[in-house]
N, C-alpha and C. Protein backbone atom coordinates (compact mmCIF):
# COMPACT_ATOMS: atom_id res chain seq x y z
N UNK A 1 -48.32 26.46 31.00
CA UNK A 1 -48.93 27.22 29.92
C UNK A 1 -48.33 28.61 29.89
N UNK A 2 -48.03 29.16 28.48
CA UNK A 2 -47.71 30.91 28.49
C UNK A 2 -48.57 31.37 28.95
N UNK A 3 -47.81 32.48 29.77
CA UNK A 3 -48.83 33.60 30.46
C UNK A 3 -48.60 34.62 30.12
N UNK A 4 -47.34 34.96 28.98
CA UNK A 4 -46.85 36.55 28.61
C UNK A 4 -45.67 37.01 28.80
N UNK A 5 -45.45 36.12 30.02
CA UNK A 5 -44.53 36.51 31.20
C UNK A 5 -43.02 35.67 31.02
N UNK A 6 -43.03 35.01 30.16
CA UNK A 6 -41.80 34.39 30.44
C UNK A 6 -41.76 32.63 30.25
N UNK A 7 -42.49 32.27 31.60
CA UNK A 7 -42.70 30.81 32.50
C UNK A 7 -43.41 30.33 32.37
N UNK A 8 -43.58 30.17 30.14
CA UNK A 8 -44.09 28.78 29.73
C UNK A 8 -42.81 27.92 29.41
N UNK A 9 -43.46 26.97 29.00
CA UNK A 9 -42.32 25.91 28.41
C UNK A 9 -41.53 26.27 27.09
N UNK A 10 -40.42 25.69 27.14
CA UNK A 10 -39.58 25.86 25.87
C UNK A 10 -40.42 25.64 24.71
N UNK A 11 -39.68 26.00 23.28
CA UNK A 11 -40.22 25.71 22.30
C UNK A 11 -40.07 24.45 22.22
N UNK A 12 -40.68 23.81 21.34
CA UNK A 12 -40.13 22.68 20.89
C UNK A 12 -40.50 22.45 19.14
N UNK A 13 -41.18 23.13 18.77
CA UNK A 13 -41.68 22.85 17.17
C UNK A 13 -40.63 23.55 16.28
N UNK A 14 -40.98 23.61 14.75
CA UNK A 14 -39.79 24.03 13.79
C UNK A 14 -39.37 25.21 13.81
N UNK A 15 -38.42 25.25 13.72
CA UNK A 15 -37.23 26.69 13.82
C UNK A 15 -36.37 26.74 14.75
N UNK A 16 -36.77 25.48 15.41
CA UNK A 16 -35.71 25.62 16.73
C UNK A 16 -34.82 24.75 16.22
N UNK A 17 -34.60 23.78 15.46
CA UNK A 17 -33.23 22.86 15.10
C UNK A 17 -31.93 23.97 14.52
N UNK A 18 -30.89 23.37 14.30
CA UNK A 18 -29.73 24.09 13.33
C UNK A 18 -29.09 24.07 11.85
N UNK A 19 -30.31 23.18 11.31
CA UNK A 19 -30.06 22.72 10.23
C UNK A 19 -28.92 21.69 10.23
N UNK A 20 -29.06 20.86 8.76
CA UNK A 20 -27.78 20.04 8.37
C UNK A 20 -27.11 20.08 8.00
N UNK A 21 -26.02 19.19 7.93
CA UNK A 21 -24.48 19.63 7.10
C UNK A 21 -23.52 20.06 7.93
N UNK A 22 -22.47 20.64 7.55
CA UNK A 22 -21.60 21.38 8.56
C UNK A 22 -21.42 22.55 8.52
N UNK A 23 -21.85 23.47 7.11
CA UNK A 23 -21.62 24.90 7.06
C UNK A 23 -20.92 25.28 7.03
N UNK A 24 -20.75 26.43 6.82
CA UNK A 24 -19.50 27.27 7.66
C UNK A 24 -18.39 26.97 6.40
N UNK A 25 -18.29 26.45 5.20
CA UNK A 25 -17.24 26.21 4.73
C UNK A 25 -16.14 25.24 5.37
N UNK A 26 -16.48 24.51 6.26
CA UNK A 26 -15.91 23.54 6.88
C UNK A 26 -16.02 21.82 6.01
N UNK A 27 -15.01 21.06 6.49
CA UNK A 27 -15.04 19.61 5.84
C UNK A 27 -13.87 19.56 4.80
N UNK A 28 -14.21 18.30 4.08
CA UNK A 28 -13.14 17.78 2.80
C UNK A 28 -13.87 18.59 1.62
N UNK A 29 -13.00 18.50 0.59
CA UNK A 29 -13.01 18.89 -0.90
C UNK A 29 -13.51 17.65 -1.59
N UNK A 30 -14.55 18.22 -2.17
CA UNK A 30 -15.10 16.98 -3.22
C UNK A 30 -14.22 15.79 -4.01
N UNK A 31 -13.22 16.12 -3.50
CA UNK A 31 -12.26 15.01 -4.81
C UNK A 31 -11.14 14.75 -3.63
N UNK A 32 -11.71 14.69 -2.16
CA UNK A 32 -10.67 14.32 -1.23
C UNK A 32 -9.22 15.37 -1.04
N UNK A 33 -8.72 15.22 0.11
CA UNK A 33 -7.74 16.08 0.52
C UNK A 33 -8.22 16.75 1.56
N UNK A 34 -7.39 17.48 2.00
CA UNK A 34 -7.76 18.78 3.31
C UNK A 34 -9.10 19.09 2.42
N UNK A 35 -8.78 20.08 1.75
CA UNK A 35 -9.92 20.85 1.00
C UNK A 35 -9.72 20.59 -0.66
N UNK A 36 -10.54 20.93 -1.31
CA UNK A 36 -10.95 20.99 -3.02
C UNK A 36 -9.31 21.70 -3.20
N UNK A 37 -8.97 21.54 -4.12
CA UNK A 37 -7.59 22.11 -4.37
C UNK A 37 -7.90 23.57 -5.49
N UNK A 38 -9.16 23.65 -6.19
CA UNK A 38 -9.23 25.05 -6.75
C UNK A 38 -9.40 24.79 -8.30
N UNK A 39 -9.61 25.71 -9.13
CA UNK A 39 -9.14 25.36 -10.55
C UNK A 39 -7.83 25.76 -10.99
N UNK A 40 -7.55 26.55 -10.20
CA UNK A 40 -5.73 26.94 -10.64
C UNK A 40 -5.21 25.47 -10.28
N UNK A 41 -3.84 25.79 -10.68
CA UNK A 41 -2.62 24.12 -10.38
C UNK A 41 -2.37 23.22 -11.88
N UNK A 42 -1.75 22.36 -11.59
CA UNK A 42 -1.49 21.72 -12.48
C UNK A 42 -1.60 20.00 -11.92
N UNK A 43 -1.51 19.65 -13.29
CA UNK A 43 -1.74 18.14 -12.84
C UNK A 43 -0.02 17.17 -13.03
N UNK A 44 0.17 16.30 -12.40
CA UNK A 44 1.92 15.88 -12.37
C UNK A 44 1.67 14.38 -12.32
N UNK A 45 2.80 13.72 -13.55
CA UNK A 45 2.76 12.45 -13.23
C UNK A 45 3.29 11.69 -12.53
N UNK A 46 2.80 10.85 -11.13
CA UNK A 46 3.92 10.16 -10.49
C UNK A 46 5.00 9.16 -10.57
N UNK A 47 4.66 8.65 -11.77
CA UNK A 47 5.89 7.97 -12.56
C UNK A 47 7.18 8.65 -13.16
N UNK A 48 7.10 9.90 -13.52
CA UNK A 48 8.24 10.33 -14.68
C UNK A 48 7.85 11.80 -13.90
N UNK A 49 7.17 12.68 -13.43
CA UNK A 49 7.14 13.91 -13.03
C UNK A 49 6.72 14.76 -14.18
N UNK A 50 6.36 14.46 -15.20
CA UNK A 50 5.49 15.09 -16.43
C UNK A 50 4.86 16.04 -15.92
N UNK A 51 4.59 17.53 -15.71
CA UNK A 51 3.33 18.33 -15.55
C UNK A 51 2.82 19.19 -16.36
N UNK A 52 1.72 19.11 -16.59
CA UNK A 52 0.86 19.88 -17.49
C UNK A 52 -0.36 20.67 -16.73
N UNK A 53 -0.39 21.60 -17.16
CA UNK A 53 -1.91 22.96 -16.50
C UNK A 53 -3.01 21.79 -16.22
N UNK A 54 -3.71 22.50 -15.31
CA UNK A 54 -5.30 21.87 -14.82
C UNK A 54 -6.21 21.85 -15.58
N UNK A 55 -7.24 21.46 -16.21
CA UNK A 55 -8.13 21.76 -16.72
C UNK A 55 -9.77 21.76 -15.96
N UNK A 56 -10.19 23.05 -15.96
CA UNK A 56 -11.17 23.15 -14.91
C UNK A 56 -12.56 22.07 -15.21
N UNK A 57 -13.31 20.83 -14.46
CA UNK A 57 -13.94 20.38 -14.71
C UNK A 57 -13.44 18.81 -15.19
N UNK A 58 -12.07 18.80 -15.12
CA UNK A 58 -11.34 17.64 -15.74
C UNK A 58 -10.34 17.08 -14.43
N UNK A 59 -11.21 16.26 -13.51
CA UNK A 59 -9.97 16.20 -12.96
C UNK A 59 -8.52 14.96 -13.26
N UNK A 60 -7.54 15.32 -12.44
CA UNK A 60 -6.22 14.90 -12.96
C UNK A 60 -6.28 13.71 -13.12
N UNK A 61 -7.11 12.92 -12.04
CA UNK A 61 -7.07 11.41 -12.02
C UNK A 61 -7.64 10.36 -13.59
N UNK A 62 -8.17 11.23 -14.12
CA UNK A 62 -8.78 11.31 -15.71
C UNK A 62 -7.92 11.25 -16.84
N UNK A 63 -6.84 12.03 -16.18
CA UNK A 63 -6.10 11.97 -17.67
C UNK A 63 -4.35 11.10 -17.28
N UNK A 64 -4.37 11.03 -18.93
CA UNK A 64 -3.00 10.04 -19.05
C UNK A 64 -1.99 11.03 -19.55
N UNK A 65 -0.68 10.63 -18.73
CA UNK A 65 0.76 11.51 -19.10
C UNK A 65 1.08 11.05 -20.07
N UNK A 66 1.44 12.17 -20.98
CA UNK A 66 1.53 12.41 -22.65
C UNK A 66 2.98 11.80 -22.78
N UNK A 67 4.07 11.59 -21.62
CA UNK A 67 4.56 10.81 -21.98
C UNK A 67 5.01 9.24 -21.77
N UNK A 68 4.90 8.81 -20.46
CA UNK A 68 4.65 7.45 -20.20
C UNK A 68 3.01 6.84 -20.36
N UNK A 69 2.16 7.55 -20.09
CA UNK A 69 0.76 7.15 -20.02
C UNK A 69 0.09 6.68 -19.25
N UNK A 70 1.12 7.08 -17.37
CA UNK A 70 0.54 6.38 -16.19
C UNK A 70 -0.65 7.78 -16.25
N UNK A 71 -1.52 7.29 -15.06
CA UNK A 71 -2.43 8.52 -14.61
C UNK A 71 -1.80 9.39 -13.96
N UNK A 72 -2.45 10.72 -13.99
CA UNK A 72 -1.57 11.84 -13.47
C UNK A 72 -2.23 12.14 -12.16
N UNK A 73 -1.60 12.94 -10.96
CA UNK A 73 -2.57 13.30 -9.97
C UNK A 73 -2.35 14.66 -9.68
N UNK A 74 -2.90 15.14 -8.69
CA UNK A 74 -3.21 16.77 -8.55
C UNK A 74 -1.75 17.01 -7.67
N UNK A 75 -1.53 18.63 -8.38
CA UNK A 75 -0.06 18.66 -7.93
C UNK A 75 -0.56 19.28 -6.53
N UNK A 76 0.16 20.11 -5.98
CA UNK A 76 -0.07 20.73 -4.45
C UNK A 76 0.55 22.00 -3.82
């Protein structure tokens, strides 16, 4: 039992965990890779090398190269 002094028992109830997740800005980028690649960049086709600007909210895997019409992916 606490006596004031020190030499009760540990806590054990809420506030003592570390929360979830990983924090810290650590982990993958929502759309895979090391990390999120940003809204800057451009998007490139891997068939023909076509590249066109990013569009923020659009990602690359979405759109078709204006000139063969494979899918495009995120440049790097």
């Amino acid at each position: 039992m606490p006596r004031g002094d020190g030499t009760g028992p540990t806590g054990q109830g809420p506030g003592t965990g570390r929360g979830k997740g990983l924090g810290r800005g650590q982990g993958r980028g929502r759309m895979g890779g090391p990390f999120g690649a940003g809204p800057d960049g451009s998007c490139v086709c891997p068939n023909c090398g076509t590249t066109v600007p990013h569009n923020v909210g659009q990602p690359c895997n979405q759109l078709s190269c204006p000139k063969c019409g494979a899918k495009m992916t995120r440049a790097i």
